[in-house]
C-alpha atoms as a PDB file:
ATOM      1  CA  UNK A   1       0.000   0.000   0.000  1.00  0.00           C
ATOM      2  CA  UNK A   2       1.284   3.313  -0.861  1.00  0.00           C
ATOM      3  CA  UNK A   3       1.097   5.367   2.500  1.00  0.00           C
ATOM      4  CA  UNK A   4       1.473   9.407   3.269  1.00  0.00           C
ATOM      5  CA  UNK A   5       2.393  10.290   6.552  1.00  0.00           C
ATOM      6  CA  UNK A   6       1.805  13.665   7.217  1.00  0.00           C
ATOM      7  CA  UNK A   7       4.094  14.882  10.556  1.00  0.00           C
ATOM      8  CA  UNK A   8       6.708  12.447  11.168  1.00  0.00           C
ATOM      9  CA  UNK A   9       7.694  13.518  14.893  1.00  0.00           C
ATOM     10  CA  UNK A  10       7.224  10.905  17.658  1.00  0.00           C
ATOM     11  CA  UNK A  11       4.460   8.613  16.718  1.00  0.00           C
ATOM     12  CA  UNK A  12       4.555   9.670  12.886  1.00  0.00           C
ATOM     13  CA  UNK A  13       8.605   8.730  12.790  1.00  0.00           C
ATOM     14  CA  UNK A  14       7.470   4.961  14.574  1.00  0.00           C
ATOM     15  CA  UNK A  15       4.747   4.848  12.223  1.00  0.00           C
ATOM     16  CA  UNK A  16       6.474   5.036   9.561  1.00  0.00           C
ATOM     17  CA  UNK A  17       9.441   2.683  10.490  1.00  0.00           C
ATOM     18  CA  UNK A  18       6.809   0.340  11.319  1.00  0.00           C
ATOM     19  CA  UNK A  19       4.620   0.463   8.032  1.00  0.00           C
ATOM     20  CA  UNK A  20       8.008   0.296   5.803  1.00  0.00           C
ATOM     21  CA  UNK A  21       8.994  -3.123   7.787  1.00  0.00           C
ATOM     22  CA  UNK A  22       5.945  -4.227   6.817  1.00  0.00           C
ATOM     23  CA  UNK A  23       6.283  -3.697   3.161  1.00  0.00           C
ATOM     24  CA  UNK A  24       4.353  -0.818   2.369  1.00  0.00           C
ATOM     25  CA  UNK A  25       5.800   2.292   0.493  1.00  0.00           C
ATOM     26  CA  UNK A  26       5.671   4.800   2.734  1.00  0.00           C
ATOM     27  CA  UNK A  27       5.944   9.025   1.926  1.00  0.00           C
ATOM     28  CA  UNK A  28       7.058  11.132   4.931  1.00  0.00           C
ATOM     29  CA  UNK A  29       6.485  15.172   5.952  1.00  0.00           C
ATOM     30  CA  UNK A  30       8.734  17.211   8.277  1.00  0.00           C
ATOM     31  CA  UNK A  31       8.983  21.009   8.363  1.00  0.00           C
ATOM     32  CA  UNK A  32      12.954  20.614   9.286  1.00  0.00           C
ATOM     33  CA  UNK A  33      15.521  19.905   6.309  1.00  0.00           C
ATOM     34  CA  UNK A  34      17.668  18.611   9.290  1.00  0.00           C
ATOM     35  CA  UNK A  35      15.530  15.605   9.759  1.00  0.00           C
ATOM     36  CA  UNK A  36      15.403  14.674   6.284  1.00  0.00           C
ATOM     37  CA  UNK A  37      18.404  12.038   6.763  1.00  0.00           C
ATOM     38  CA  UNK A  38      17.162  10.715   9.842  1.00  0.00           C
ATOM     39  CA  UNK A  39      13.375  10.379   8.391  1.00  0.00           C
ATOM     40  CA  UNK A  40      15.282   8.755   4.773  1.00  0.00           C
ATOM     41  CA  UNK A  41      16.070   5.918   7.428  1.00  0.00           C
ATOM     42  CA  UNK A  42      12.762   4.740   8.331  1.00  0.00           C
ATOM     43  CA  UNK A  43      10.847   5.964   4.305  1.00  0.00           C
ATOM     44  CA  UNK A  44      10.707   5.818   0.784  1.00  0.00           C
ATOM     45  CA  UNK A  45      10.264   9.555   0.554  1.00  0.00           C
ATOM     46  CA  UNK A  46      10.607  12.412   2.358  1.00  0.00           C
ATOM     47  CA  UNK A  47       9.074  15.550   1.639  1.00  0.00           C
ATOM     48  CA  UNK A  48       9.799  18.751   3.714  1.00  0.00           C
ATOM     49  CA  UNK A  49       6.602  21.097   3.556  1.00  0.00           C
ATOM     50  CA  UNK A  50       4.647  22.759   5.391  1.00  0.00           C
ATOM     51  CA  UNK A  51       0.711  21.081   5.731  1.00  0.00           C
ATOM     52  CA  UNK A  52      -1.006  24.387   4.447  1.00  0.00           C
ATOM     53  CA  UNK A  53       1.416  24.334   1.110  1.00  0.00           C
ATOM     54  CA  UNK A  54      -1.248  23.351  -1.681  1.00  0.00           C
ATOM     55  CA  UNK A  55       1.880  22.868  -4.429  1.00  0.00           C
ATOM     56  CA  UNK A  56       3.521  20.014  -2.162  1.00  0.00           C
ATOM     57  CA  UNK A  57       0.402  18.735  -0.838  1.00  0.00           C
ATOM     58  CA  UNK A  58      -0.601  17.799  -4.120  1.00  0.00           C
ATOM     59  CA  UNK A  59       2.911  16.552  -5.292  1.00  0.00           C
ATOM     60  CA  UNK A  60       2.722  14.575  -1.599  1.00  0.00           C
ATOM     61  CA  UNK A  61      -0.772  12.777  -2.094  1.00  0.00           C
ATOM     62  CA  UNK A  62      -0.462  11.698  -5.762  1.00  0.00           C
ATOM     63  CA  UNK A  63      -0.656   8.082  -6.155  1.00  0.00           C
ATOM     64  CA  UNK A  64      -1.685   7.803  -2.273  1.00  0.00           C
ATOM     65  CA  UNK A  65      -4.006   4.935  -1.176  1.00  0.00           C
ATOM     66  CA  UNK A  66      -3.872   6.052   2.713  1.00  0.00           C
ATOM     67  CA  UNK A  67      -2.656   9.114   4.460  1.00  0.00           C
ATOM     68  CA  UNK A  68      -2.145   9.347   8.524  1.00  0.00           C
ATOM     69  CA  UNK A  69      -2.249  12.478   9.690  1.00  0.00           C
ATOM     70  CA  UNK A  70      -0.002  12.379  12.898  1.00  0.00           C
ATOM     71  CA  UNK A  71       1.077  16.203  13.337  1.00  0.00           C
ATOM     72  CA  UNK A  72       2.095  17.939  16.331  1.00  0.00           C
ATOM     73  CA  UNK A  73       3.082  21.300  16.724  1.00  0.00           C
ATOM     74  CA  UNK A  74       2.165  24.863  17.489  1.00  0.00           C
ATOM     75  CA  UNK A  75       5.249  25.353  20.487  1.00  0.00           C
ATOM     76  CA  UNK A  76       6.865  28.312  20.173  1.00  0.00           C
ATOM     77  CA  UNK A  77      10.283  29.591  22.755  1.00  0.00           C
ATOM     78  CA  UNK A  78       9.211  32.652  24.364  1.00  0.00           C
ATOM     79  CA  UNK A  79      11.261  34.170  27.553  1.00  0.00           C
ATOM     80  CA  UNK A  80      13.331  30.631  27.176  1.00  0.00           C
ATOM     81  CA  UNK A  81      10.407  28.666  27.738  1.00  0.00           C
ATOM     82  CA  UNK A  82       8.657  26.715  25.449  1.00  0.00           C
ATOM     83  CA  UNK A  83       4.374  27.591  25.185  1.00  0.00           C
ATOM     84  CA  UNK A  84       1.519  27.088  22.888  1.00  0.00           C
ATOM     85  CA  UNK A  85       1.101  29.363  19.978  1.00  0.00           C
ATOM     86  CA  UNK A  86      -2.861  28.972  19.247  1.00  0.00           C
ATOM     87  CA  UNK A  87      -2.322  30.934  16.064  1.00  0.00           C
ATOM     88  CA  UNK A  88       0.488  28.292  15.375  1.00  0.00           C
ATOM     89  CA  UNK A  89      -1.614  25.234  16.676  1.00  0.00           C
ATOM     90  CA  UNK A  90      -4.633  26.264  14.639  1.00  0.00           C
ATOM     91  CA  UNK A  91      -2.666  26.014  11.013  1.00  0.00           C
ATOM     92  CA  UNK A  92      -0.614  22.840  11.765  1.00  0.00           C
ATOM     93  CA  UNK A  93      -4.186  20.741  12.960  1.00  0.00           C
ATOM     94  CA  UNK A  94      -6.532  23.009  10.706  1.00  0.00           C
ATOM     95  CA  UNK A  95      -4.577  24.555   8.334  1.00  0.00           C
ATOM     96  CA  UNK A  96      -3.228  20.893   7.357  1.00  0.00           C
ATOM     97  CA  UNK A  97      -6.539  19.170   6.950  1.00  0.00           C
ATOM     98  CA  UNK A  98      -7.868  21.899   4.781  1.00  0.00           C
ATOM     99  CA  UNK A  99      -4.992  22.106   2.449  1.00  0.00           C
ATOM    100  CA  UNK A 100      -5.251  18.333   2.244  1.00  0.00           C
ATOM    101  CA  UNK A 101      -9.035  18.311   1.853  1.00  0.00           C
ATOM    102  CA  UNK A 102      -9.001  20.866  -1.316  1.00  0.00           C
ATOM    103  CA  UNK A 103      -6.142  18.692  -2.669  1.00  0.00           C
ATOM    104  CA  UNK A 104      -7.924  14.774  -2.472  1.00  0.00           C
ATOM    105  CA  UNK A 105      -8.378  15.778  -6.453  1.00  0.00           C
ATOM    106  CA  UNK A 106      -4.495  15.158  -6.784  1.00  0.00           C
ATOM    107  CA  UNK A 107      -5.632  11.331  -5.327  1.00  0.00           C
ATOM    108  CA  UNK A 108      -7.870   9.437  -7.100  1.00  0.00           C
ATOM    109  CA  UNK A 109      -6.856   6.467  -5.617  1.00  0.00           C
ATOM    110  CA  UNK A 110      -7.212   7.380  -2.164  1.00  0.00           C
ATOM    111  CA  UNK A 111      -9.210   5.393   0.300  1.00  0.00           C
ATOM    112  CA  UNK A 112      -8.296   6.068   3.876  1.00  0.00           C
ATOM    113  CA  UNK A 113      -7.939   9.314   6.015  1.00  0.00           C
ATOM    114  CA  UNK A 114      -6.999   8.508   9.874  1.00  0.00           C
ATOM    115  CA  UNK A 115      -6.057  11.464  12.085  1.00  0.00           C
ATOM    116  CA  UNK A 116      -4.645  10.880  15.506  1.00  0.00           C
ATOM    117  CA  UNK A 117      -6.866  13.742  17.844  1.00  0.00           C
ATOM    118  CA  UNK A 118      -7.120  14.009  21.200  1.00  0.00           C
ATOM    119  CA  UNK A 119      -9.530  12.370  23.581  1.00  0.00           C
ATOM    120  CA  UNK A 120      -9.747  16.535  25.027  1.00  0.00           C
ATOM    121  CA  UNK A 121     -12.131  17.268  22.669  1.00  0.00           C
ATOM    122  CA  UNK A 122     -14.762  16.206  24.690  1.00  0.00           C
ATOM    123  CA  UNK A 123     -14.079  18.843  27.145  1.00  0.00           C
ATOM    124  CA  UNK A 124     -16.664  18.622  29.561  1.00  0.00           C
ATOM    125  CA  UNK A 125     -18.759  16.061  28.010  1.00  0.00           C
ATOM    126  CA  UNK A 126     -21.916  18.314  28.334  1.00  0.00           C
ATOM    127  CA  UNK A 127     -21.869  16.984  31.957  1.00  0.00           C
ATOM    128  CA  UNK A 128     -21.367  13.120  31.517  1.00  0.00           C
ATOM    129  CA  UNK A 129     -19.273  11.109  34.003  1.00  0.00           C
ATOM    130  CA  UNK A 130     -19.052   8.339  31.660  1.00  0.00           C
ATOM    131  CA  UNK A 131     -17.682   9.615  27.998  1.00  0.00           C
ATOM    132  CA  UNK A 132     -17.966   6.829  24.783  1.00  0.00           C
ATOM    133  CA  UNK A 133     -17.887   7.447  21.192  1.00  0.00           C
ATOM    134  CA  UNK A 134     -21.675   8.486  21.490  1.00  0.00           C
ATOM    135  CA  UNK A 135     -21.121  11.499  23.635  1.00  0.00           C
ATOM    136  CA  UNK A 136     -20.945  14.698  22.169  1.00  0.00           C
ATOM    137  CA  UNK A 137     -17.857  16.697  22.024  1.00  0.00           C
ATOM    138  CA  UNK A 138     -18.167  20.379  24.115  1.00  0.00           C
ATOM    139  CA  UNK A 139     -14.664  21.412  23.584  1.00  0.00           C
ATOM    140  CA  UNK A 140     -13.814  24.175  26.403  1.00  0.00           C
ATOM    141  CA  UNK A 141     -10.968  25.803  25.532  1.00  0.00           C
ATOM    142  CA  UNK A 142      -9.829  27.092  21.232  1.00  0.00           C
ATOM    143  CA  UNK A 143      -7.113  24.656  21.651  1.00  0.00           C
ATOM    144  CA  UNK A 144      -9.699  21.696  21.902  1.00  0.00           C
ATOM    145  CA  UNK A 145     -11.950  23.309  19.763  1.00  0.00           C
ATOM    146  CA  UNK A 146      -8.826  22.898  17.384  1.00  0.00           C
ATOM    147  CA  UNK A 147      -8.873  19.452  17.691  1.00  0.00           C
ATOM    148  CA  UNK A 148     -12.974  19.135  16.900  1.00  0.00           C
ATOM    149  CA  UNK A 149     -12.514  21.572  13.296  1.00  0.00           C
ATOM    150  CA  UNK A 150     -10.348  19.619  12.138  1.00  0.00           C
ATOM    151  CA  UNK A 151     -12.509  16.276  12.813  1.00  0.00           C
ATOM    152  CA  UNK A 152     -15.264  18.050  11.238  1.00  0.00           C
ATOM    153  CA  UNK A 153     -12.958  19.308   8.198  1.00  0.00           C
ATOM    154  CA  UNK A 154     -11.799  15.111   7.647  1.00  0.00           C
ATOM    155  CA  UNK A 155     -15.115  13.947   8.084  1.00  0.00           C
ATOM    156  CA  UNK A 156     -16.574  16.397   5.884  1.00  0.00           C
ATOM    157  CA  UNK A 157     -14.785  14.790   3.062  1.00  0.00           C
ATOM    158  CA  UNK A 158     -15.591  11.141   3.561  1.00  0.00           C
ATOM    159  CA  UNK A 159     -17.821   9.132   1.104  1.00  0.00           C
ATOM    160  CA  UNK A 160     -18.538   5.492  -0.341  1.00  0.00           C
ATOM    161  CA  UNK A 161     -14.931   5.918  -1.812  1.00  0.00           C
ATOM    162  CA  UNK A 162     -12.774   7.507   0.838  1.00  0.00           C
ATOM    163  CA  UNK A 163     -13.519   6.406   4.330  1.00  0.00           C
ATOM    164  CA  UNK A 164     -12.215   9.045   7.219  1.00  0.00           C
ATOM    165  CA  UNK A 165     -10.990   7.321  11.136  1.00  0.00           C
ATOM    166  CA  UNK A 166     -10.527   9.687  14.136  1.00  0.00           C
ATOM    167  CA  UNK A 167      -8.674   8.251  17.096  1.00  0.00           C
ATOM    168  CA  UNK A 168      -8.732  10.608  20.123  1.00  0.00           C
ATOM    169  CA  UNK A 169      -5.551   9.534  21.794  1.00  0.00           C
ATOM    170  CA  UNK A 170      -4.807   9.811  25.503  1.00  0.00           C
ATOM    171  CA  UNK A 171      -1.189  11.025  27.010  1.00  0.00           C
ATOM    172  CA  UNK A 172       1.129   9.429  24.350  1.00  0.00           C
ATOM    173  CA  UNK A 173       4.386   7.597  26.538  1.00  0.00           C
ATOM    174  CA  UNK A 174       6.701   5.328  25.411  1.00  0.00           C
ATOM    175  CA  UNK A 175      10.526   5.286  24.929  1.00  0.00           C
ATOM    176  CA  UNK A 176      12.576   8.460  25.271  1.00  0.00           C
ATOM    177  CA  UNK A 177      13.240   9.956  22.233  1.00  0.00           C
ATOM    178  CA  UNK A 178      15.045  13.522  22.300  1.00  0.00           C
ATOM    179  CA  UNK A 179      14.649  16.259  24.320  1.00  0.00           C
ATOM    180  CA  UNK A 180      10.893  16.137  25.110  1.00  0.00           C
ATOM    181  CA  UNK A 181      10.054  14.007  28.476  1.00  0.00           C
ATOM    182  CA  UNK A 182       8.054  10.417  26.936  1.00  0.00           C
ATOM    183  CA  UNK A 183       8.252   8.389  29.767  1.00  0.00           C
ATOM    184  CA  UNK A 184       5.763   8.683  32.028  1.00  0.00           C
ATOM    185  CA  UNK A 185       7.846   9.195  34.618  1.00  0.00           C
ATOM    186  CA  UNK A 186       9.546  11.656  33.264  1.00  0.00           C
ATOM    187  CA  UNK A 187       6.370  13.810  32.572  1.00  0.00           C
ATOM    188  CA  UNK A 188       4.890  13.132  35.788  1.00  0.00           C
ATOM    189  CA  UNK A 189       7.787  13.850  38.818  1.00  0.00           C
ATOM    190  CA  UNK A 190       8.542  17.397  38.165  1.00  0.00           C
ATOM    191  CA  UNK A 191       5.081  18.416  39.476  1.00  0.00           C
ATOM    192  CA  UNK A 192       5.712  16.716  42.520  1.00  0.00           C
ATOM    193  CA  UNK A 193       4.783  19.534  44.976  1.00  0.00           C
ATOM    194  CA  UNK A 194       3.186  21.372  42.493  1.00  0.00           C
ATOM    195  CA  UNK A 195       0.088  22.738  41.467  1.00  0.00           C
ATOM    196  CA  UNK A 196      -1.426  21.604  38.189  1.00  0.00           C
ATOM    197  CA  UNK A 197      -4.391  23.452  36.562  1.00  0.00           C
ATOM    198  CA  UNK A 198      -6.134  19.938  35.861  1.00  0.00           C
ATOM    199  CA  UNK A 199      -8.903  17.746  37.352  1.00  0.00           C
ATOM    200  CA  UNK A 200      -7.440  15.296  39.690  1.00  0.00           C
ATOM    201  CA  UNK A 201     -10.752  13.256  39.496  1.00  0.00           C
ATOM    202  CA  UNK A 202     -10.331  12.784  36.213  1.00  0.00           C
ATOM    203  CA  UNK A 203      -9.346   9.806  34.470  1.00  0.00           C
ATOM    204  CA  UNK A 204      -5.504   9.044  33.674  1.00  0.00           C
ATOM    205  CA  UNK A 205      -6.162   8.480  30.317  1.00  0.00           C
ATOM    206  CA  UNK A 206      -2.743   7.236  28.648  1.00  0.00           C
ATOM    207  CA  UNK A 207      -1.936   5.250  25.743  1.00  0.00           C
ATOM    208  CA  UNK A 208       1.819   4.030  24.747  1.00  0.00           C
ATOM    209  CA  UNK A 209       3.303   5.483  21.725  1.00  0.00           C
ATOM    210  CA  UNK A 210       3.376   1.708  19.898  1.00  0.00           C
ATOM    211  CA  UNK A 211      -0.069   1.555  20.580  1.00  0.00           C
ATOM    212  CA  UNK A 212      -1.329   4.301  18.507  1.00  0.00           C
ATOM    213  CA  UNK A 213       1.423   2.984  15.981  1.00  0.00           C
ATOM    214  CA  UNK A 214      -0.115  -0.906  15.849  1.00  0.00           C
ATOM    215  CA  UNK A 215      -3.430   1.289  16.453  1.00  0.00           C
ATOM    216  CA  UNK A 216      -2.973   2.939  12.963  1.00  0.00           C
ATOM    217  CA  UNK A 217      -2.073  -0.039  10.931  1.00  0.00           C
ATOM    218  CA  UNK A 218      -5.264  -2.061  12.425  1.00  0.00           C
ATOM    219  CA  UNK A 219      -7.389   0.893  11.322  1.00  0.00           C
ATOM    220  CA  UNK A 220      -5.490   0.263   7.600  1.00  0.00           C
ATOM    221  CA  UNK A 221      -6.078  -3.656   7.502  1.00  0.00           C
ATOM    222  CA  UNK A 222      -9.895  -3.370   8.719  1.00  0.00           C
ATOM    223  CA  UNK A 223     -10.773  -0.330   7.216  1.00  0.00           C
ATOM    224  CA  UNK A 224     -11.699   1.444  10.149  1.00  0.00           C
ATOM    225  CA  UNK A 225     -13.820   4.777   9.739  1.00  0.00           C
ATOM    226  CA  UNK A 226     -15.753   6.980  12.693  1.00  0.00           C
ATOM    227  CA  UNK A 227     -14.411   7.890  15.952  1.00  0.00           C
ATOM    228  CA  UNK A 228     -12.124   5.764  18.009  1.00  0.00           C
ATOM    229  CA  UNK A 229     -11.560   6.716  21.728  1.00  0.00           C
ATOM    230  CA  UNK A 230      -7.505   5.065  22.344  1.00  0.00           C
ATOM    231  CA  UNK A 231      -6.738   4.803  25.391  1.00  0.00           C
ATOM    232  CA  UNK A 232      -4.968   1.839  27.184  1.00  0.00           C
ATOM    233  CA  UNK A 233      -7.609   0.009  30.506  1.00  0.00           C
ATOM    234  CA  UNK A 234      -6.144   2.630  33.491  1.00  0.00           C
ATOM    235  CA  UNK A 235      -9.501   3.509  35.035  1.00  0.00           C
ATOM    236  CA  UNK A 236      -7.355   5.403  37.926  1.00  0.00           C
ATOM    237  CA  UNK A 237      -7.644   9.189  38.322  1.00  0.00           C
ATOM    238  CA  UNK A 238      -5.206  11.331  37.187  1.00  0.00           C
ATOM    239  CA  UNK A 239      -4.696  12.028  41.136  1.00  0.00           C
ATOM    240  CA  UNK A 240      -4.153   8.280  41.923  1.00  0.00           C
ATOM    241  CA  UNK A 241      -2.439   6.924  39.144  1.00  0.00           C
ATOM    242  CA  UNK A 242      -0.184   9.323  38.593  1.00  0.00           C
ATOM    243  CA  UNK A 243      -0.212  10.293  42.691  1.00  0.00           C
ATOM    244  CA  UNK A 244       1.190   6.671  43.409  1.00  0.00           C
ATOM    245  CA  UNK A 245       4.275   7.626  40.915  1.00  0.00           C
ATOM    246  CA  UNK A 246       4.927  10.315  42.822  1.00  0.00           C
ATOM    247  CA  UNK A 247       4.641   8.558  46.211  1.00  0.00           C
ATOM    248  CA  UNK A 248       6.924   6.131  44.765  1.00  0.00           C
ATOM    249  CA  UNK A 249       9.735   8.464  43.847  1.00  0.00           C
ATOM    250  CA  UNK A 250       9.629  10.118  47.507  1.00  0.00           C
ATOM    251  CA  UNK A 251       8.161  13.179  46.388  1.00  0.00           C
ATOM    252  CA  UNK A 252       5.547  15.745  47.320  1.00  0.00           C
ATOM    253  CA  UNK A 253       1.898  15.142  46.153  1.00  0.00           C
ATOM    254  CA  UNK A 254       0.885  17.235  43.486  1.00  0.00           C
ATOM    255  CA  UNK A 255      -2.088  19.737  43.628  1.00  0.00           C
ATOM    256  CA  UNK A 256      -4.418  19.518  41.618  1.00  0.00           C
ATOM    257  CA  UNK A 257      -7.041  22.379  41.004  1.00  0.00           C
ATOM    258  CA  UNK A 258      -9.173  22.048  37.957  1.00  0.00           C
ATOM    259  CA  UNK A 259     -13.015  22.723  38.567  1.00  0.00           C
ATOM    260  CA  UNK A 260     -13.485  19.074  38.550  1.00  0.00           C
ATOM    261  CA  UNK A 261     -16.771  19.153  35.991  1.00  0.00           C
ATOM    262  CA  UNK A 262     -15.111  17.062  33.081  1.00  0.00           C
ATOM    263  CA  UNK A 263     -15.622  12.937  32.754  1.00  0.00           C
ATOM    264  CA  UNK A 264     -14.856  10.778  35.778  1.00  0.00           C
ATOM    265  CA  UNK A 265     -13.992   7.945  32.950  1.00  0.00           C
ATOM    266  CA  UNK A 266     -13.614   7.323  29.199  1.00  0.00           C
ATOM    267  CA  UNK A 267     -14.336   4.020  27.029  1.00  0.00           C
ATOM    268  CA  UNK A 268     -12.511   2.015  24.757  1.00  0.00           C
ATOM    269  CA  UNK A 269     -14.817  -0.564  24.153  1.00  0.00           C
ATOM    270  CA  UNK A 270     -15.368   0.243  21.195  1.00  0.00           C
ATOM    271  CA  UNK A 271     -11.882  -0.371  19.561  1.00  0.00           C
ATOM    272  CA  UNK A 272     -11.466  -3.591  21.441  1.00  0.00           C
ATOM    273  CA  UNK A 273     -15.128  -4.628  19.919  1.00  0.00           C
ATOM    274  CA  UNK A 274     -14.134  -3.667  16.364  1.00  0.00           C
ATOM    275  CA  UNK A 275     -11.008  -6.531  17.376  1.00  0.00           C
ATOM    276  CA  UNK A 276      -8.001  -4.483  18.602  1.00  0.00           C
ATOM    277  CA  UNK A 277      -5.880  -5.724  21.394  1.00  0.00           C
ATOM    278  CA  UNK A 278      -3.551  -3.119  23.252  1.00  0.00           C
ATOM    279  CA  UNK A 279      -0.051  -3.591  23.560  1.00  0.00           C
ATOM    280  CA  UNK A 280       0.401  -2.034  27.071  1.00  0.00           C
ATOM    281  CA  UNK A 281      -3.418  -1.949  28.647  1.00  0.00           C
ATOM    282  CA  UNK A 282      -2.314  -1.709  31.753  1.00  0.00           C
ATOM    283  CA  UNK A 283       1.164   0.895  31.355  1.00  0.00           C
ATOM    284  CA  UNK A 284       3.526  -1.687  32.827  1.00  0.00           C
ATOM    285  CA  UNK A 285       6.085  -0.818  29.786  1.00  0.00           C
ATOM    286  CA  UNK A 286       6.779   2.556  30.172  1.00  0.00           C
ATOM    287  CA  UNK A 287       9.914   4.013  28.191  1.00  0.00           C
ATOM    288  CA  UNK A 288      10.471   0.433  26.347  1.00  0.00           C
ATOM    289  CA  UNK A 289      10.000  -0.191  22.160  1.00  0.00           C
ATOM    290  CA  UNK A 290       6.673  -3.045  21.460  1.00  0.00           C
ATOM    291  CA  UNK A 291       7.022  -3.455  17.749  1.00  0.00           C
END
């Protein structure tokens, strides 16, 4: 199968590694020329481009049968510390599904649109406790609201010939891979004895890196379409699961002081029913490689 991945970072890069083992020809983005030898290692093509450029965009999804769009992005250095840009966030989620929607001319031959979201666009779940594939999204903040325009952008696109899958991911860990903190660890003890503007009863909500990876090549062999909640089987709150880490470590409990009205749990039934089985359901790999 020939295979764009748009946004080769973290889970993209593994994707991509992952698909090429397995025989399929496999076309790569990044926005850095400095990545293009590293990304050469794990694809057939690499293509450095930004996702709103309509030129490469069509040069990118000629002869595609299957795109993934796995981008990240939108963090921006400011007073040496790194924060969201929402201006910046808007065109790499947005921006990217628009340019690729008013290019699916330039793929005739495509079948298969999955986009790796985030399970936050539910925001407060109009009040639910318990949050499935059912409940409607109420993003709360323009970042989430991001992530729900550019569902509504992929899905507005799908028909008999091009189906369109949404995963809304949880906390992506895994293996340590540069600069940014994967490990789950490593995200969680620095805010030992510190206060975090989240809901402590809410739930954990992780998923391992290899999971969304094996995740997005089940979605290819079954033809997956519709939303997808992925998230691994912690039920904990984010205050005991990731509490007991810290506890663990020696250090201070963290604060937590979100207004405490969003879900008290999230489903993934219905992945499991359509026949997936996670790699890490219960996080006891943290920081190690699955596939």
């Amino acid at each position: 199968m020939n295979i764009a991945i748009i946004g080769a970072a973290y889970t993209g890069m593994e994707a991509a590694r992952y698909l090429h083992g397995e025989g399929h020809t496999v076309t790569v983005t990044t926005t850095s020329e400095r990545r293009v030898a590293e990304l050469e290692a794990v694809a057939d093509r690499v293509i450095v481009m930004r996702g709103n450029d309509r030129a490469r965009m069509r040069d990118l999804l000629a002869g595609q049968q299957a795109v993934l769009l796995t981008v990240a992005g939108g963090m921006v250095e400011k007073d040496g510390q790194y924060v969201m840009d929402l201006d910046l966030y808007t065109d790499t989620y947005v921006g990217t599904a628009r340019c690729l929607v008013e290019c699916l001319d330039a793929a005739p031959d495509l079948a298969q649109v999955i986009f790796t979201g985030s399970w936050s666009v539910y925001g407060n779940a109009g009040g639910a406790d318990n949050v499935d594939e059912d409940t409607p999204a109420t993003p709360g903040s323009p970042f989430q609201q991001v992530y729900a325009d550019t569902e509504s952008i992929l899905f507005g696109a799908a028909g008999d010939q091009l189906r369109v899958c949404v995963f809304r991911t949880g906390t992506i860990y895994g293996p340590q891979i540069g600069f940014v903190p994967r490990q789950l660890t490593a995200q969680t003890l620095p805010l030992a004895g510190r206060t975090v503007p989240f809901d402590g009863a809410s739930p954990a909500t992780i998923i391992h890196r290899d999971d969304v990876v094996n995740a997005l090549a089940f979605a290819l062999e079954h033809r997956l379409a519709g939303v997808y909640n992925l998230v691994n089987d912690i039920s904990d709150s984010k205050a005991d699961f990731f509490g007991r880490m810290v506890a663990a470590a020696g250090g201070e409990p963290i604060n937590w002081v979100g207004h405490g009205t969003g879900p008290k749990s999230l489903s993934n039934r219905k992945i499991k029913d359509a026949g997936y089985v996670f790699l890490d359901p219960l996080a006891e790999h943290d920081g190690k490689g699955l596939l």
